[in-house]
C-alpha atoms as a PDB file:
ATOM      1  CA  UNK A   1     -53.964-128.454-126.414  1.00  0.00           C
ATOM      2  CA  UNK A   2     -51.712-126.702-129.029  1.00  0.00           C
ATOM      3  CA  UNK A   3     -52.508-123.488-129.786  1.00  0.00           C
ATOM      4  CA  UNK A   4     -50.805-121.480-132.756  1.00  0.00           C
ATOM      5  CA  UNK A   5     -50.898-118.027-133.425  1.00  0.00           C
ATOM      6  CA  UNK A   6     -49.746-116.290-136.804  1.00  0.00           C
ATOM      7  CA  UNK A   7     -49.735-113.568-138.715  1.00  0.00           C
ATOM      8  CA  UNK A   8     -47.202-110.628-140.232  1.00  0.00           C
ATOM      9  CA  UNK A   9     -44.497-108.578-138.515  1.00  0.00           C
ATOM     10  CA  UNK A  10     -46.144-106.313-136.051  1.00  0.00           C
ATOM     11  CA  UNK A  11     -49.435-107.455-136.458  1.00  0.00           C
ATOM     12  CA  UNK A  12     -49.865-108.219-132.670  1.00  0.00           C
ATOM     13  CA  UNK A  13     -49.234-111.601-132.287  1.00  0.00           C
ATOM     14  CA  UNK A  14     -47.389-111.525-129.340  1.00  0.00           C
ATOM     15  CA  UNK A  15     -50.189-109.028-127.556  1.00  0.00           C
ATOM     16  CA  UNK A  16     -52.903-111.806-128.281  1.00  0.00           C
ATOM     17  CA  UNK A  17     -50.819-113.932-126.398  1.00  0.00           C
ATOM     18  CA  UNK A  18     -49.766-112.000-123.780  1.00  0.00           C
ATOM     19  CA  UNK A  19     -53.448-110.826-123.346  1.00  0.00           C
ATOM     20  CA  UNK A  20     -54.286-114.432-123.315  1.00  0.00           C
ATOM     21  CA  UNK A  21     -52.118-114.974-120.736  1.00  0.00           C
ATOM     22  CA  UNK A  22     -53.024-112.411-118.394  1.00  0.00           C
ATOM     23  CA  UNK A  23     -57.394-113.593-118.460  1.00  0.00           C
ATOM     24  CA  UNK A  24     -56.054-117.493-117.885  1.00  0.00           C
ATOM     25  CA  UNK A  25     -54.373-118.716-114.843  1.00  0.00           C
ATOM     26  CA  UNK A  26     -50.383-118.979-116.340  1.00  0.00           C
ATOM     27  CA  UNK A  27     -49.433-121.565-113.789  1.00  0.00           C
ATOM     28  CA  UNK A  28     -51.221-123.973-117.073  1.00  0.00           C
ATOM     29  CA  UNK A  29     -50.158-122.338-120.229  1.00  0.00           C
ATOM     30  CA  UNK A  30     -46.942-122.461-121.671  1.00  0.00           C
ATOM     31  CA  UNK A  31     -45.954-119.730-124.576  1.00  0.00           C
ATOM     32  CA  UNK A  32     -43.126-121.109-127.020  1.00  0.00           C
ATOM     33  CA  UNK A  33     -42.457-118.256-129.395  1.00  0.00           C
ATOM     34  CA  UNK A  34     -40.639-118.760-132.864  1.00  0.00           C
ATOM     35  CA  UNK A  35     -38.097-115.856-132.915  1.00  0.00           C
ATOM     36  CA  UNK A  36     -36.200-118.107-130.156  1.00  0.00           C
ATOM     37  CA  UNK A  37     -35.791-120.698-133.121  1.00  0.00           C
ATOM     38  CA  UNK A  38     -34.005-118.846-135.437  1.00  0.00           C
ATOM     39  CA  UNK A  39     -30.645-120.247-136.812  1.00  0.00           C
ATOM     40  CA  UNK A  40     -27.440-119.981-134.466  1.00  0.00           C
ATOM     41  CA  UNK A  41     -25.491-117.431-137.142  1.00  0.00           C
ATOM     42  CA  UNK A  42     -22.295-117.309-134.534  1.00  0.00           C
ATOM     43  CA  UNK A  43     -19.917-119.245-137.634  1.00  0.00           C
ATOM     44  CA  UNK A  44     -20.688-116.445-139.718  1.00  0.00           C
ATOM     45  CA  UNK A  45     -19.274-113.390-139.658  1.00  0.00           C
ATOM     46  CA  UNK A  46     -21.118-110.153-138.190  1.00  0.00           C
ATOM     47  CA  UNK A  47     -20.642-108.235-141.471  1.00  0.00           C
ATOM     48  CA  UNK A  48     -22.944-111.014-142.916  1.00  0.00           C
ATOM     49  CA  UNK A  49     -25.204-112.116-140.574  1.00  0.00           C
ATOM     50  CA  UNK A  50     -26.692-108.733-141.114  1.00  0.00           C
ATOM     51  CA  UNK A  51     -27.828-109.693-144.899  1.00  0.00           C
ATOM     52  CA  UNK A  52     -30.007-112.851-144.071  1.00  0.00           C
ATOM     53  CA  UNK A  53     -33.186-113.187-145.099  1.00  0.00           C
ATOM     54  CA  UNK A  54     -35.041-113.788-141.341  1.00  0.00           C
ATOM     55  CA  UNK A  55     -38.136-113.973-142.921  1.00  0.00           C
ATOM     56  CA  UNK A  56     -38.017-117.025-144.753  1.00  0.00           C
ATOM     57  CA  UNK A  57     -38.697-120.133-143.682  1.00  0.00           C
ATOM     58  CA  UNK A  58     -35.209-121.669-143.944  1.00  0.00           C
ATOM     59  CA  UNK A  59     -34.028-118.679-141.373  1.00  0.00           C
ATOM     60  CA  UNK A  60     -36.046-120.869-138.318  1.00  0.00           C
ATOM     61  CA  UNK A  61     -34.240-124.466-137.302  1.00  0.00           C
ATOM     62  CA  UNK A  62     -37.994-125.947-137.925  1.00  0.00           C
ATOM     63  CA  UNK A  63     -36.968-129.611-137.251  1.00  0.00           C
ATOM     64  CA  UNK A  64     -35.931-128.227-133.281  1.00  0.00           C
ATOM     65  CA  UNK A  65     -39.087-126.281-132.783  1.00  0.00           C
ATOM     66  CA  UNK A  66     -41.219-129.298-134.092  1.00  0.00           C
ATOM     67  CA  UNK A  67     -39.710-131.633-131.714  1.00  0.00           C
ATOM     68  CA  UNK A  68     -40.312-129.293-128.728  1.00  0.00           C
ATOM     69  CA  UNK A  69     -43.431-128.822-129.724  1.00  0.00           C
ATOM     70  CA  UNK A  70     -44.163-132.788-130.275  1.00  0.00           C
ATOM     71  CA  UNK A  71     -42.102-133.238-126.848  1.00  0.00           C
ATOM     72  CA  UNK A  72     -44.386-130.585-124.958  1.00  0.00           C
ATOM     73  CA  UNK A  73     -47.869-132.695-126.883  1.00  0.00           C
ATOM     74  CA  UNK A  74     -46.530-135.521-125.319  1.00  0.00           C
ATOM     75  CA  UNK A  75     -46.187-134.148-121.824  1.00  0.00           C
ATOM     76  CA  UNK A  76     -42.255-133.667-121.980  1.00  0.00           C
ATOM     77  CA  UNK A  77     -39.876-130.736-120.767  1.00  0.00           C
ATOM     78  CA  UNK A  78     -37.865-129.209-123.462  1.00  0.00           C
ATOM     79  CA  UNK A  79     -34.642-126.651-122.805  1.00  0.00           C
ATOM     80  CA  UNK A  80     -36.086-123.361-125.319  1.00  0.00           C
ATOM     81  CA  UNK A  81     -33.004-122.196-126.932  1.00  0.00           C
ATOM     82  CA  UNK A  82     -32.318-118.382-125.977  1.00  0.00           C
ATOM     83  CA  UNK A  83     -31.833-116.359-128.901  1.00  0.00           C
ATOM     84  CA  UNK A  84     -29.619-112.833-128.889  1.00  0.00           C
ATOM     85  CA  UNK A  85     -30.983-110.606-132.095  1.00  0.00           C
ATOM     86  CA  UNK A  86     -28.353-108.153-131.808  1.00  0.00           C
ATOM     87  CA  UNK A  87     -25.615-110.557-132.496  1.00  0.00           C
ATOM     88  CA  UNK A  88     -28.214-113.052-134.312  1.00  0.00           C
ATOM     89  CA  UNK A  89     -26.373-115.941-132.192  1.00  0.00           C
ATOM     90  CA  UNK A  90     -28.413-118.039-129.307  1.00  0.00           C
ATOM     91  CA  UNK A  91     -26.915-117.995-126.043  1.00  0.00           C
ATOM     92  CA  UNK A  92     -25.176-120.961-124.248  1.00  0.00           C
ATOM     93  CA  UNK A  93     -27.672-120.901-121.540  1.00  0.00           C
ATOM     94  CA  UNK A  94     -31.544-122.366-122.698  1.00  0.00           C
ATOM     95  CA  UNK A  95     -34.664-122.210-120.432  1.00  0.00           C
ATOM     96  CA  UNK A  96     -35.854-125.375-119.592  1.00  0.00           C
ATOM     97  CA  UNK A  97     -40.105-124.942-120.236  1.00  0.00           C
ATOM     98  CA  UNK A  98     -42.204-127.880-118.407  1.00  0.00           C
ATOM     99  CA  UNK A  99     -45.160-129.259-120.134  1.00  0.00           C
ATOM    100  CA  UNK A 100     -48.624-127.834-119.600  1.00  0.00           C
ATOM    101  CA  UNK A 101     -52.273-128.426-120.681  1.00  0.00           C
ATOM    102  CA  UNK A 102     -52.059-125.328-122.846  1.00  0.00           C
ATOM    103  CA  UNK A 103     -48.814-124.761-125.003  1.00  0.00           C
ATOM    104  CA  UNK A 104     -49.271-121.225-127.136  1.00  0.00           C
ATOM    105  CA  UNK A 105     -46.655-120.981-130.213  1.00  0.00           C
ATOM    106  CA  UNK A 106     -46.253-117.784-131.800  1.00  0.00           C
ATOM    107  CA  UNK A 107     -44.432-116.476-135.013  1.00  0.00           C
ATOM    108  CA  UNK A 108     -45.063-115.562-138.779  1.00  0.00           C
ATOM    109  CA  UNK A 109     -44.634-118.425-140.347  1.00  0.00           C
ATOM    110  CA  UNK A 110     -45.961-121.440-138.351  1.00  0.00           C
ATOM    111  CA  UNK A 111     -48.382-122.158-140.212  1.00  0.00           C
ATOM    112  CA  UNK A 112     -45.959-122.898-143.349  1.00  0.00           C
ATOM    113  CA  UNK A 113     -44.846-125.905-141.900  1.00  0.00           C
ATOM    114  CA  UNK A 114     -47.368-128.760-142.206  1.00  0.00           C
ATOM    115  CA  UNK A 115     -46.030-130.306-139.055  1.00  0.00           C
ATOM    116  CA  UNK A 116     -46.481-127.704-137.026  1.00  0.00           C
ATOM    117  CA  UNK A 117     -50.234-127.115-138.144  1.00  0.00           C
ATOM    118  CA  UNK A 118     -50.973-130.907-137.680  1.00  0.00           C
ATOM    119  CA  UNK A 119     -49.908-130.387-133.446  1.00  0.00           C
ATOM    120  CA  UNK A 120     -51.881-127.477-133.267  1.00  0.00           C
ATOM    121  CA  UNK A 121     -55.513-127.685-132.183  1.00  0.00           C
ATOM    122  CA  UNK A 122     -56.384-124.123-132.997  1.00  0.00           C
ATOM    123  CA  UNK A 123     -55.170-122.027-135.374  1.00  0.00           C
ATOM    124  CA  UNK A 124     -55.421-118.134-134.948  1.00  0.00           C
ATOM    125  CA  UNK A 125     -54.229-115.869-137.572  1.00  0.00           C
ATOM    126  CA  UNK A 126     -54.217-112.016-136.419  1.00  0.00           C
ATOM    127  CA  UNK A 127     -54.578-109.741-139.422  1.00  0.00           C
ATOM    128  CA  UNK A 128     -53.383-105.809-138.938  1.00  0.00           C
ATOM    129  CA  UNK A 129     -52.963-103.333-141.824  1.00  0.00           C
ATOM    130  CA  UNK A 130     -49.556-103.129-143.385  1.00  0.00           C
ATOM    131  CA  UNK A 131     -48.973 -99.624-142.611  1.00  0.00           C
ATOM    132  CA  UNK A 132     -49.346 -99.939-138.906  1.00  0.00           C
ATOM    133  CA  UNK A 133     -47.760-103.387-139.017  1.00  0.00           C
ATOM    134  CA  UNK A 134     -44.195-101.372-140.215  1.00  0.00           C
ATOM    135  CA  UNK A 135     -44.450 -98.714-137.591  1.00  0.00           C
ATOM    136  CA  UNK A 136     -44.741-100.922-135.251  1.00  0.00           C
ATOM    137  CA  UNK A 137     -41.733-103.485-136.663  1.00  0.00           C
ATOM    138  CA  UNK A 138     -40.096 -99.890-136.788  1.00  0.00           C
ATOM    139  CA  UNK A 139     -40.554 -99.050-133.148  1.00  0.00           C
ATOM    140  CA  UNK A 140     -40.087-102.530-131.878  1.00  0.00           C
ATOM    141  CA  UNK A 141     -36.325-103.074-133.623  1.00  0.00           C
ATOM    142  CA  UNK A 142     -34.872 -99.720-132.967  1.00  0.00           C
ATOM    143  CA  UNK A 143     -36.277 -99.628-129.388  1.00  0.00           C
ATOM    144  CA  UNK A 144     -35.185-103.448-128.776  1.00  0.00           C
ATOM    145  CA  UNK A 145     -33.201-104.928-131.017  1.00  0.00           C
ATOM    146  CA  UNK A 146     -30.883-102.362-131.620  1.00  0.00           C
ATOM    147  CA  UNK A 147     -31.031-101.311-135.400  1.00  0.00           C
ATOM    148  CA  UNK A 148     -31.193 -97.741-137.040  1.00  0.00           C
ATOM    149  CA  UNK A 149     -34.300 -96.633-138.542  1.00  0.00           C
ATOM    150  CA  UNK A 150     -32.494 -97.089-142.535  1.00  0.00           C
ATOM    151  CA  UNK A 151     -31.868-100.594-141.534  1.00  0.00           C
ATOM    152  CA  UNK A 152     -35.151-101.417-140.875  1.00  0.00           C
ATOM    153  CA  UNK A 153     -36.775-100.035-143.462  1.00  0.00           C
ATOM    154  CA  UNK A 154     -33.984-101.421-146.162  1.00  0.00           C
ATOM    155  CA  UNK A 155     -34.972-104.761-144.730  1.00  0.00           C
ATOM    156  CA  UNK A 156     -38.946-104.294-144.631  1.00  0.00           C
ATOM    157  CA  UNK A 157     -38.400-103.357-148.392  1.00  0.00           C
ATOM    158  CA  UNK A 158     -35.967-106.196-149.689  1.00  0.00           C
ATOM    159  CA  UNK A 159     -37.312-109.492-147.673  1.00  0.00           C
ATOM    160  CA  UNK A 160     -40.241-108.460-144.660  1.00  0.00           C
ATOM    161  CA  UNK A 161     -42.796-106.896-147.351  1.00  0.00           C
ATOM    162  CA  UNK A 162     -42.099-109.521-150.001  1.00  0.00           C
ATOM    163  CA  UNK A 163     -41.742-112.684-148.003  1.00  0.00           C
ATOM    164  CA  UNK A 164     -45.241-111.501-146.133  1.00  0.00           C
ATOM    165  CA  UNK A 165     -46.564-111.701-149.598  1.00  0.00           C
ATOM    166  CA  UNK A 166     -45.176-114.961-150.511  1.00  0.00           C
ATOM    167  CA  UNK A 167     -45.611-116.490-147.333  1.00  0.00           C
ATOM    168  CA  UNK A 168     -47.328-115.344-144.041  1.00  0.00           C
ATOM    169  CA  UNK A 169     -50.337-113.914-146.347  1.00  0.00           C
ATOM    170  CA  UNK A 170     -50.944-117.264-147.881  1.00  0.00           C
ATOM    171  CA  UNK A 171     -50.491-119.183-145.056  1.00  0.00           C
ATOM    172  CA  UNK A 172     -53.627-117.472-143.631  1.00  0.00           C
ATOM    173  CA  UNK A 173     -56.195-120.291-145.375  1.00  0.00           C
ATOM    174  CA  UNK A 174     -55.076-122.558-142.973  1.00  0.00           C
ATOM    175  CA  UNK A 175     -56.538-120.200-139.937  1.00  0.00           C
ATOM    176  CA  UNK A 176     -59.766-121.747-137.852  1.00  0.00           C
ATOM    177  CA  UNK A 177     -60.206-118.363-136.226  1.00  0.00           C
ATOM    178  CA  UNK A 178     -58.719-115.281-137.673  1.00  0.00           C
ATOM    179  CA  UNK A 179     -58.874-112.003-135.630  1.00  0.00           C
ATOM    180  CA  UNK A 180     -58.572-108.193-136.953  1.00  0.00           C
ATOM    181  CA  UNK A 181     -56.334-105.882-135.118  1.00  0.00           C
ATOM    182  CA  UNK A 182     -55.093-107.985-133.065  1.00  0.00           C
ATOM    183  CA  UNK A 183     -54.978-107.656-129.137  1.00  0.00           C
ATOM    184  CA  UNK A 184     -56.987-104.577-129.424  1.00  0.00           C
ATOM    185  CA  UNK A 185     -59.961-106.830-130.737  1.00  0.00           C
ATOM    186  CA  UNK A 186     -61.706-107.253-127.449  1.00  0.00           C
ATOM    187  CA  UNK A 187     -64.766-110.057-128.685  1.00  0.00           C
ATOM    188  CA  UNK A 188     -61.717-112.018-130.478  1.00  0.00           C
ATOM    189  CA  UNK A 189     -59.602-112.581-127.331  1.00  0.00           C
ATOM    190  CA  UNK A 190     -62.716-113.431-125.537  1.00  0.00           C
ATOM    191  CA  UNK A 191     -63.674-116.167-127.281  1.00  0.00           C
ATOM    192  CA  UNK A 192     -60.173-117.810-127.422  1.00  0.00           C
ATOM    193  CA  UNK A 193     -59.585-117.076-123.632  1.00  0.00           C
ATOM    194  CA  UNK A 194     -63.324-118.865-122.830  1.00  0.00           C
ATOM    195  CA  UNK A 195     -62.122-122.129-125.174  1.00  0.00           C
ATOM    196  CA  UNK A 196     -59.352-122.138-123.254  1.00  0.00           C
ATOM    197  CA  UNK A 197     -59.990-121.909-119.724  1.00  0.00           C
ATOM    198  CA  UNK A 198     -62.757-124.943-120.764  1.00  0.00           C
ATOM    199  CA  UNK A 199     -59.971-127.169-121.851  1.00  0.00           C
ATOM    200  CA  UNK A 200     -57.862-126.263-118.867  1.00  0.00           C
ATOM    201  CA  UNK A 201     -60.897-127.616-116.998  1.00  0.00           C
ATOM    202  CA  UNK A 202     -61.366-130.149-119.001  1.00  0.00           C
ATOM    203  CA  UNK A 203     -57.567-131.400-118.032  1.00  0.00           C
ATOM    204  CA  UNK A 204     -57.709-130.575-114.408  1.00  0.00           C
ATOM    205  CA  UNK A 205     -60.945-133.268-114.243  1.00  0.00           C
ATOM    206  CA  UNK A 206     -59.297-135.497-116.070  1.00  0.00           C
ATOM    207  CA  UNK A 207     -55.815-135.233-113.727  1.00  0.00           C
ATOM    208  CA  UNK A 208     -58.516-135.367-110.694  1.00  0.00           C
ATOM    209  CA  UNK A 209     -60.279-138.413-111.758  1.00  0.00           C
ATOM    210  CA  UNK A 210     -56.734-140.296-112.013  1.00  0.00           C
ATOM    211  CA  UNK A 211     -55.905-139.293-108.947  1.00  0.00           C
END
């Protein structure tokens, strides 16, 4: 069972998952996040790799995180590239991830990619007001990924804020289930966490009756 979780910078994406995570038993549920599918930069120079636009579609390598996503469907181990967003490089290292009966993918723009939406199973969208979706972005990259506060906010301005508009927003018709203020929204992770814990039963009988 694919699961896919979207929705804007900061809106809480990865807290619905991680609070998904903690009410189901891990040991079944895999969590393949997007940001570790961004585009190796390490031919370009630093100077430059500072300028690209990592919130359009074209910044993810999409035909990579398809396959693993196919190869985990099917039941297959993948090796999860390891990405490094201060140099905006992956690392030489990968983590190899082991199929499971649930596989959670996470980012802003999976559901853009028709292939990706056609794996998934579920679609969540998690939908947080703009304001506190930048102070969070805000916290998260100066805290984390090493940026100064101008940096950010040049960046919000000149792609997040527009490609959110042109992309992410739109993308939200494709949502089965879409949940307001994210991990904070107590009914919302809930219901997701009870569909889920039924399908991991649902596999375990089926694994127990073939054995």
């Amino acid at each position: 069972m694919i699961i896919g979780i979207c929705g804007g910078t900061g809106s809480g994406k990865t807290t619905v998952a991680r609070r998904i995570l903690e009410n189901v038993n891990q040991e079944h549920v895999v969590y393949l996040p997007q940001d570790s599918y961004y585009r190796n930069l390490g031919d370009m120079p630093l100077s430059l790799r500072h300028h690209i636009n990592f919130d359009h579609p074209d910044a993810f390598d999409n035909d990579l995180f398809v396959n693993h996503v196919r190869a985990l469907k099917a039941g297959e181990p993948i090796q999860m590239p390891i990405y490094d967003y201060t140099t905006h490089t992956r690392r030489t290292e990968t983590r190899q991830i082991e199929a499971k009966p649930i596989v959670m993918v996470e980012g802003i723009l999976i559901f853009n990619d028709a292939r990706l939406r056609e794996a998934m199973d579920v679609k969540i969208f998690v939908e947080t007001a703009d304001d506190l979706r930048f102070v969070r972005r805000l916290k998260r990259d100066v805290a984390e990924r090493g940026r100064s506060v101008e940096s950010v906010i040049s960046q919000y301005l000149e792609t997040v804020r527009p490609m959110h508009q042109q992309f992410v927003e739109p993308s939200k018709r494709y949502a089965d289930v879409i949940i307001p203020e994210g991990g904070y929204n107590e009914v919302g992770i809930d219901l997701i966490t009870g569909k889920i814990r039924s399908q991991i039963d649902i596999e375990l009988a089926k694994v127990a009756g073939e054995s």
